[in-house]
C-alpha atoms as a PDB file:
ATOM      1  CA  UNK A   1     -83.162  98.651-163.668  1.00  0.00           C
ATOM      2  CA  UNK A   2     -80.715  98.820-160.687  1.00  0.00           C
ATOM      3  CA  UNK A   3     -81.994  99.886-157.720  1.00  0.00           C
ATOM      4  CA  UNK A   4     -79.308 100.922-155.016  1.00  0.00           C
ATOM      5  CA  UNK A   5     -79.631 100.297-151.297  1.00  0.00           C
ATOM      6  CA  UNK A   6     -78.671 104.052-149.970  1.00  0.00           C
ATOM      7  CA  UNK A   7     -79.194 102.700-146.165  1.00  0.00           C
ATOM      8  CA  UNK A   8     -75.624 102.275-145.564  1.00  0.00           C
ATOM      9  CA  UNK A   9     -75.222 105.615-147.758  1.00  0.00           C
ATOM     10  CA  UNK A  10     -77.403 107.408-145.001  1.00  0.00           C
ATOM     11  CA  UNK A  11     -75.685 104.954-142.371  1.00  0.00           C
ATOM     12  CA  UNK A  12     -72.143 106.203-143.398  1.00  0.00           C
ATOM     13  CA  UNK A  13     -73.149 110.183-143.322  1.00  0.00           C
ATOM     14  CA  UNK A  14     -74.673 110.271-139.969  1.00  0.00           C
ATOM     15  CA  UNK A  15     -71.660 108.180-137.983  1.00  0.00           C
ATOM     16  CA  UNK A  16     -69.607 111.142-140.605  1.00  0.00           C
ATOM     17  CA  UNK A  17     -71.437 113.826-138.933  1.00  0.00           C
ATOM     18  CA  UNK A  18     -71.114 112.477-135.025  1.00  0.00           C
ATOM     19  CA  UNK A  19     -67.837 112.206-136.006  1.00  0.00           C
ATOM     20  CA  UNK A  20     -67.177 115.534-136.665  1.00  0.00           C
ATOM     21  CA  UNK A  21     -69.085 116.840-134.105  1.00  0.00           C
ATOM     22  CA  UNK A  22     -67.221 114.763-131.683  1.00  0.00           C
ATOM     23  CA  UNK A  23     -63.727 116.331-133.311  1.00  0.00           C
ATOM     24  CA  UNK A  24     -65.338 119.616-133.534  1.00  0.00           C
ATOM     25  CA  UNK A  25     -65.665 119.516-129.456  1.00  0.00           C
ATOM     26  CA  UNK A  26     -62.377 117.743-129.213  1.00  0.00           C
ATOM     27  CA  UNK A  27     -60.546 121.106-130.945  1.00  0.00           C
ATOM     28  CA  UNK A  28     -62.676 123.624-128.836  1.00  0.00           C
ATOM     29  CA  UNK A  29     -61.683 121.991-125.580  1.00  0.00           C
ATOM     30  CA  UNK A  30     -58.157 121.535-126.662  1.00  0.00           C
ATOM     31  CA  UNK A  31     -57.965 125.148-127.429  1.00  0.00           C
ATOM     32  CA  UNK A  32     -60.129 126.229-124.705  1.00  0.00           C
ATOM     33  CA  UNK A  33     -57.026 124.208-122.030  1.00  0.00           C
ATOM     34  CA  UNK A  34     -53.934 125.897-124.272  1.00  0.00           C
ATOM     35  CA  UNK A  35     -55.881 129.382-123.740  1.00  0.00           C
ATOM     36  CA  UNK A  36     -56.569 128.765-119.902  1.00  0.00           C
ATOM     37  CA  UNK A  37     -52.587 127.483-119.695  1.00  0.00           C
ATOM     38  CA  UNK A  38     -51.144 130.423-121.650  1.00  0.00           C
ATOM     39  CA  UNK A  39     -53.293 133.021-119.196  1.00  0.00           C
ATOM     40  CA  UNK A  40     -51.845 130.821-116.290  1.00  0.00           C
ATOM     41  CA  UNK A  41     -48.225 131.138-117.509  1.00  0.00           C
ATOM     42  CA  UNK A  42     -48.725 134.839-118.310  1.00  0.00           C
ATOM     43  CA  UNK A  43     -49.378 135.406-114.992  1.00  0.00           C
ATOM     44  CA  UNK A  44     -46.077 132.801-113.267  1.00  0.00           C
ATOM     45  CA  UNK A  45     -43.056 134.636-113.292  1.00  0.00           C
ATOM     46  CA  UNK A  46     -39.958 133.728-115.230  1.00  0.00           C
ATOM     47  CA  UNK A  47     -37.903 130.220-113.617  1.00  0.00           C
ATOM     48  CA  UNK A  48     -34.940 131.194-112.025  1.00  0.00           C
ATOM     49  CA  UNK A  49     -32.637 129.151-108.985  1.00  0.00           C
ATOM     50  CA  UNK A  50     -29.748 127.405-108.305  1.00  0.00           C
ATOM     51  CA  UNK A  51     -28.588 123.795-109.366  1.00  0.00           C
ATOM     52  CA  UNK A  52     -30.624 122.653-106.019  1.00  0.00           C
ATOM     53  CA  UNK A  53     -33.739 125.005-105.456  1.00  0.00           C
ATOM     54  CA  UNK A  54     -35.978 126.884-108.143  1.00  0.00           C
ATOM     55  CA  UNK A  55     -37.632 130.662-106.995  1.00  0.00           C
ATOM     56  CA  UNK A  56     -40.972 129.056-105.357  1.00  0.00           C
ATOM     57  CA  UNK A  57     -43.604 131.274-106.171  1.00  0.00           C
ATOM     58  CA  UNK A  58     -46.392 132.168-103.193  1.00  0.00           C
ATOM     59  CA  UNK A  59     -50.219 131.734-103.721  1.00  0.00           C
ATOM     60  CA  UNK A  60     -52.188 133.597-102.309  1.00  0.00           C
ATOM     61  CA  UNK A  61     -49.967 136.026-102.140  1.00  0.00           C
ATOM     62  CA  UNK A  62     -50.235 137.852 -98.581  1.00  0.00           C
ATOM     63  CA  UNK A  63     -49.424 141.575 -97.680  1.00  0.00           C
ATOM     64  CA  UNK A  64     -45.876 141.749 -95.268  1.00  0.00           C
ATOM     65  CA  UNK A  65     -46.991 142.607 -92.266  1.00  0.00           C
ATOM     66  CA  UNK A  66     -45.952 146.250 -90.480  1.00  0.00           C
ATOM     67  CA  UNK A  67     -42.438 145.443 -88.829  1.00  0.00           C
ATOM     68  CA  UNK A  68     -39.338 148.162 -87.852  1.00  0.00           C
ATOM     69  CA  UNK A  69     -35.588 147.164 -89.448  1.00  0.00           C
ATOM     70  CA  UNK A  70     -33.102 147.864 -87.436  1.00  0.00           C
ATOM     71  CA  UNK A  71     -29.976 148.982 -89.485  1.00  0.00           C
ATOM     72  CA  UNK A  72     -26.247 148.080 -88.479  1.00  0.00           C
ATOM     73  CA  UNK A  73     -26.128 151.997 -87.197  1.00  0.00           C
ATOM     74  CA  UNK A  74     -29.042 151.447 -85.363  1.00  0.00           C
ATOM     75  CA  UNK A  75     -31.558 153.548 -87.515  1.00  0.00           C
ATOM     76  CA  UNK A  76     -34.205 152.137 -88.058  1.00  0.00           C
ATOM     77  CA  UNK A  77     -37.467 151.732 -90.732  1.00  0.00           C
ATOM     78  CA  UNK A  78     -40.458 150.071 -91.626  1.00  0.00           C
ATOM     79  CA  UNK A  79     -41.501 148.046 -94.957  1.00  0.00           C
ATOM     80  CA  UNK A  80     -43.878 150.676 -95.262  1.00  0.00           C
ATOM     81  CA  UNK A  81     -41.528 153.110 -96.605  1.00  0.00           C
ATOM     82  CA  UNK A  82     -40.316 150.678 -99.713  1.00  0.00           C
ATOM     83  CA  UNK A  83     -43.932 150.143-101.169  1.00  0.00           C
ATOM     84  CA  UNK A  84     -43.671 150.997-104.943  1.00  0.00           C
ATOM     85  CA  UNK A  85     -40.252 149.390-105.240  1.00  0.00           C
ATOM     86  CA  UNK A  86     -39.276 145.521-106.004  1.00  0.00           C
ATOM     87  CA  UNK A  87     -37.660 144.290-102.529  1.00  0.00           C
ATOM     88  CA  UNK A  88     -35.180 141.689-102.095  1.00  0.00           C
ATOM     89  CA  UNK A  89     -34.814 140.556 -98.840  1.00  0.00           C
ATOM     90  CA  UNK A  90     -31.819 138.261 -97.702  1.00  0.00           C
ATOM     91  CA  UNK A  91     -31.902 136.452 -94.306  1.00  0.00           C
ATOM     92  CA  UNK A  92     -28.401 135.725 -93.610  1.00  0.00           C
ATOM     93  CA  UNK A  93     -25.957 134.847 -90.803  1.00  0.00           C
ATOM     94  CA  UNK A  94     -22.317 135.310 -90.260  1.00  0.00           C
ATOM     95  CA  UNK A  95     -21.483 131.257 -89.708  1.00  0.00           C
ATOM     96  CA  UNK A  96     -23.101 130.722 -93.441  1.00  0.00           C
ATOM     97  CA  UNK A  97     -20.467 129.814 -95.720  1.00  0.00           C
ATOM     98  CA  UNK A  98     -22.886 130.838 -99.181  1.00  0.00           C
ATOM     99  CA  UNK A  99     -23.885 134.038 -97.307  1.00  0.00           C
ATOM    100  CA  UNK A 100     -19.750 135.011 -97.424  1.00  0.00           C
ATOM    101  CA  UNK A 101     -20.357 134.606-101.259  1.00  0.00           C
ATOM    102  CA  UNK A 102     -24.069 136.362-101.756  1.00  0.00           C
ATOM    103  CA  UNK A 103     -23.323 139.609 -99.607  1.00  0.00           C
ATOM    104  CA  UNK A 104     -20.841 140.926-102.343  1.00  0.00           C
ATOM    105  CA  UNK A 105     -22.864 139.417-105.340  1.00  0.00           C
ATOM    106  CA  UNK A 106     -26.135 141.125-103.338  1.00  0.00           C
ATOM    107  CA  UNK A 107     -24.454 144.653-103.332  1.00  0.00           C
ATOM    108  CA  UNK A 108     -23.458 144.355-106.919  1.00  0.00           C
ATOM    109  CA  UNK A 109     -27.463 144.257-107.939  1.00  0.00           C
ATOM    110  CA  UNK A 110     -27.649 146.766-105.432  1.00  0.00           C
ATOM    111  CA  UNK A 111     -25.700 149.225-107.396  1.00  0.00           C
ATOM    112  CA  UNK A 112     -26.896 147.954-111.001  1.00  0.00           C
ATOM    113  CA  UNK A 113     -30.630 148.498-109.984  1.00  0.00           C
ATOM    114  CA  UNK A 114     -30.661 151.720-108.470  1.00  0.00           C
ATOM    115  CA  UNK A 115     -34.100 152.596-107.412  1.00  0.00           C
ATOM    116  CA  UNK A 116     -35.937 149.992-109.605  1.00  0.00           C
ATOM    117  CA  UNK A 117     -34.475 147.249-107.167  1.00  0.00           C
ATOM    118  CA  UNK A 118     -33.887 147.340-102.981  1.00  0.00           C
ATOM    119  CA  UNK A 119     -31.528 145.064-101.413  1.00  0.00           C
ATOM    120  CA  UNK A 120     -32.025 144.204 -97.416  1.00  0.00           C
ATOM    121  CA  UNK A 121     -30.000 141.933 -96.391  1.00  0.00           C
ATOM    122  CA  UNK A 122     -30.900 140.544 -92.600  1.00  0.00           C
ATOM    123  CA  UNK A 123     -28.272 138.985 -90.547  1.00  0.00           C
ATOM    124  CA  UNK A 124     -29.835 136.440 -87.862  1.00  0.00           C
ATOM    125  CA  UNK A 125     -26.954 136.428 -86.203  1.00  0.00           C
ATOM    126  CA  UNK A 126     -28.088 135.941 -81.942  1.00  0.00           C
ATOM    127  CA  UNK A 127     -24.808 138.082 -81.112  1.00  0.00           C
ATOM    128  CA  UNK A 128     -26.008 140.812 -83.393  1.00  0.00           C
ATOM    129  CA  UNK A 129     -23.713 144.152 -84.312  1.00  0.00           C
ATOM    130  CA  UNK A 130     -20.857 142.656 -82.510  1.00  0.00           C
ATOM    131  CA  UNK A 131     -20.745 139.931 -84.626  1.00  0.00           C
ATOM    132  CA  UNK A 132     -22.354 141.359 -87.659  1.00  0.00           C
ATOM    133  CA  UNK A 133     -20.246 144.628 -88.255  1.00  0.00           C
ATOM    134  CA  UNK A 134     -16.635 143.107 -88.416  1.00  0.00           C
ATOM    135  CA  UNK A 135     -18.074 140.549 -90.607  1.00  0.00           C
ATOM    136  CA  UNK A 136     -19.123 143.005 -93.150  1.00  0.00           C
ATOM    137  CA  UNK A 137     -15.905 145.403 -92.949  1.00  0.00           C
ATOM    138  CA  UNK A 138     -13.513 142.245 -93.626  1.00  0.00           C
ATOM    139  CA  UNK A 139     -16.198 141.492 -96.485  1.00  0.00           C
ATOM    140  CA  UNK A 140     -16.010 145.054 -97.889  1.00  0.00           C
ATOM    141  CA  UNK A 141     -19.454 145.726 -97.780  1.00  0.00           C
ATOM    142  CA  UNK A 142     -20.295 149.218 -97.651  1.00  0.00           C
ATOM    143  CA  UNK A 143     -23.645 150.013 -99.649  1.00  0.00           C
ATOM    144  CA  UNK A 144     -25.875 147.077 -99.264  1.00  0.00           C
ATOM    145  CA  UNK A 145     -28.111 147.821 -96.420  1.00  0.00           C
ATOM    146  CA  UNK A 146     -27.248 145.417 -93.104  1.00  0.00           C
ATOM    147  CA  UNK A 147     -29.864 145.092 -90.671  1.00  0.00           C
ATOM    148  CA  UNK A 148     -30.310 142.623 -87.756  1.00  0.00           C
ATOM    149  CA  UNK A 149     -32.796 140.413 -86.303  1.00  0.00           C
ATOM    150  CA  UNK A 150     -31.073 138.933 -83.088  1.00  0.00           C
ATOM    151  CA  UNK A 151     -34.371 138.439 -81.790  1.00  0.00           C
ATOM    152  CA  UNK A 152     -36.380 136.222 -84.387  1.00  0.00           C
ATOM    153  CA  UNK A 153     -38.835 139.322 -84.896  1.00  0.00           C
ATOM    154  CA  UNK A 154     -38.957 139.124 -88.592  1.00  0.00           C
ATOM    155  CA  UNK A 155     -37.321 135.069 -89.226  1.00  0.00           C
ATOM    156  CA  UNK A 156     -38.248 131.700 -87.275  1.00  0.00           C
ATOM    157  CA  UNK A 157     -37.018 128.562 -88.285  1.00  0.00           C
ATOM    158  CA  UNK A 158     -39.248 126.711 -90.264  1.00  0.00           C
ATOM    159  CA  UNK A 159     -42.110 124.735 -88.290  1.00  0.00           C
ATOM    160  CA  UNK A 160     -41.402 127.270 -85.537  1.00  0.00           C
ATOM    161  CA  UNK A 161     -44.543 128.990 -83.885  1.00  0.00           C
ATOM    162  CA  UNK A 162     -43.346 132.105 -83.289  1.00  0.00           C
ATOM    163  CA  UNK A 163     -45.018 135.029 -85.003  1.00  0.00           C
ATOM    164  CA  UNK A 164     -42.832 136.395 -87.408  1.00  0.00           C
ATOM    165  CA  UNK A 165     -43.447 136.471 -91.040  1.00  0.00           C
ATOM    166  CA  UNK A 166     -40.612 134.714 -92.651  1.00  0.00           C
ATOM    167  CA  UNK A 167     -40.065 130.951 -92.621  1.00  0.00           C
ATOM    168  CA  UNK A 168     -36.124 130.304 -92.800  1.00  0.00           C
ATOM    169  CA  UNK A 169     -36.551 127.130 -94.941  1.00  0.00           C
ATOM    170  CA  UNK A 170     -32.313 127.159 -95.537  1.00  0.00           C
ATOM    171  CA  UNK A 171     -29.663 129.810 -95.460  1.00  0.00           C
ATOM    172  CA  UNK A 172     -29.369 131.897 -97.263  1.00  0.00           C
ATOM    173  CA  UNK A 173     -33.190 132.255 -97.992  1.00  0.00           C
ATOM    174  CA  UNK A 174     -34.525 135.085 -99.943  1.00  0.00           C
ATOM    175  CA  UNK A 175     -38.007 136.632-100.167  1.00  0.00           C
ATOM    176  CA  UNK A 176     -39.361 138.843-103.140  1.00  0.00           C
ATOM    177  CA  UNK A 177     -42.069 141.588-102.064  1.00  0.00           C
ATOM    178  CA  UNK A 178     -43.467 143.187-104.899  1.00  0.00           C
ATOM    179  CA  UNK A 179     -44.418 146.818-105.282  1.00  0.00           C
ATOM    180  CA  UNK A 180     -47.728 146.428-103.942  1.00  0.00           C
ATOM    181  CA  UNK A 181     -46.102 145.296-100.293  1.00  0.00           C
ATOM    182  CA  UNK A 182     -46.999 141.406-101.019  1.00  0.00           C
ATOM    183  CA  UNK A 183     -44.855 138.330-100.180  1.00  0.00           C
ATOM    184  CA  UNK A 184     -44.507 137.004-103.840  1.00  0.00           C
ATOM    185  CA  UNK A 185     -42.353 134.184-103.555  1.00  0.00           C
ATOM    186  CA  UNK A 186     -38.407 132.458-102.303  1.00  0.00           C
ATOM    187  CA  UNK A 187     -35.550 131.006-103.129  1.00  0.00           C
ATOM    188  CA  UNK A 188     -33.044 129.139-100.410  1.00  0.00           C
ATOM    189  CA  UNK A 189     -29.846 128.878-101.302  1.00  0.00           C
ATOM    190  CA  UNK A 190     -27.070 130.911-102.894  1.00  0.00           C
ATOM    191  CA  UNK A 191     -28.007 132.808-106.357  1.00  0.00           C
ATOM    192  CA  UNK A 192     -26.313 135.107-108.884  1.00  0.00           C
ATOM    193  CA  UNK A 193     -28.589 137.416-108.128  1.00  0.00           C
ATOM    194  CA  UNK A 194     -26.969 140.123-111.256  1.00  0.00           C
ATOM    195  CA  UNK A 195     -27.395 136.947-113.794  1.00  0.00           C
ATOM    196  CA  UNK A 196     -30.164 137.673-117.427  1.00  0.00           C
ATOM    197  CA  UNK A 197     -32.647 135.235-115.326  1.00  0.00           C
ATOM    198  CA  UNK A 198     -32.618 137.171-112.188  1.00  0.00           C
ATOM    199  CA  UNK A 199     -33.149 140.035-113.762  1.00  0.00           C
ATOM    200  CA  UNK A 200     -35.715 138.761-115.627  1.00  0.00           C
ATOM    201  CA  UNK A 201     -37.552 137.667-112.450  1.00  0.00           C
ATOM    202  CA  UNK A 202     -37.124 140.916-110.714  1.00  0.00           C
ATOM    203  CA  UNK A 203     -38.335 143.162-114.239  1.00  0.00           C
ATOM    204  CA  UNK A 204     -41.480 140.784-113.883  1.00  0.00           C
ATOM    205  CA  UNK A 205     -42.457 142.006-110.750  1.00  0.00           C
ATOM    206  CA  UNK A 206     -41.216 145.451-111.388  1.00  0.00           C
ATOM    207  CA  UNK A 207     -43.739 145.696-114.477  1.00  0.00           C
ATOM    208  CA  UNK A 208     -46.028 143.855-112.895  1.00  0.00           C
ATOM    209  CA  UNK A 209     -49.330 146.520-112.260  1.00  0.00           C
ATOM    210  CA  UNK A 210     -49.503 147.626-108.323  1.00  0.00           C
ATOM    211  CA  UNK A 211     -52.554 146.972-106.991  1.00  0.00           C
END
């Protein structure tokens, strides 16, 4: 009679079973990451830039603070007024050679966006109207909305300490506010701003819930 040594029988199906276990965990915490990565991704919005700088997304995101524009025809209006619309705003100057190329591109999404979009394009121009206004005719500009910041109110150079909001990081620099009034993100640099992936970044914030 053969008797058979199950030792390494019972030796082989436990190392089997902390084995599996240890896979077991492996696939939970592998699909545990992709779930926590696809929730993080849900909430990043879309890439879009230029062939030097990618749309740098904000966190946390912070509330613009209350500030007047002050239109080329000297009306003027707060940010206030625009909450429950996607704003674009351009910082731009007159001695910008990409600026001379954005304006017109800026006032074409102006007029393809209607109300779901608002363009506000901010010459820092020290000389202000004088300099600003004869720019714009020669340009052709005559529905995207001009207004001026002579006085570094609402831009500062970057590592400046002045108080105003917005960092000018390059020029042309533009800032996305969302519909809830909240500085969402930039891009520097000059963008087709009426391409598929800028419109895709824009719908995500205009679909985004308002809070």
């Amino acid at each position: 009679m053969i008797i058979a040594d199950r030792s390494h029988v019972a030796s082989r199906s436990h190392i089997s079973r902390r084995a599996a276990l240890r896979a077991l965990g492996s696939i939970v915490a592998l699909t545990a990451t992709h779930a926590a990565a696809a929730d993080h991704a849900a909430d990043d919005p879309p890439p879009f830039g230029t062939a030097r700088h990618q749309f740098t997304a904000l966190r946390p995101r912070r509330v613009v603070p209350a500030a007047r524009l002050i239109g080329l025809d000297g009306a003027s209006t707060d940010f206030a007024a625009w909450r429950g619309t996607v704003v674009l705003l351009n910082f731009w100057a007159t001695w910008c050679p990409a600026c001379r190329t954005e304006l017109p591109n800026l006032e074409r999404l102006q007029a393809l966006s209607g109300e779901d979009v608002r363009v506000a394009a901010i010459s820092t121009d020290r000389e202000g109207r004088a300099a600003v206004l004869p720019y714009v005719r020669a340009l052709g500009i005559k529905k995207l909305a001009i207004y001026l910041d002579p006085d570094q109110r609402l831009a500062r150079p970057a590592g400046s300490s002045t108080n105003a909001p917005f960092a000018l990081y390059g020029m042309p620099i533009t800032y996305v506010i969302d519909r809830s009034g909240r500085i969402v993100g930039y891009l520097v640099g000059e963008a087709d701003w009426t391409s598929a992936a800028a419109r895709a970044l824009l719908d995500f914030f205009r679909t985004s819930p308002a809070s």
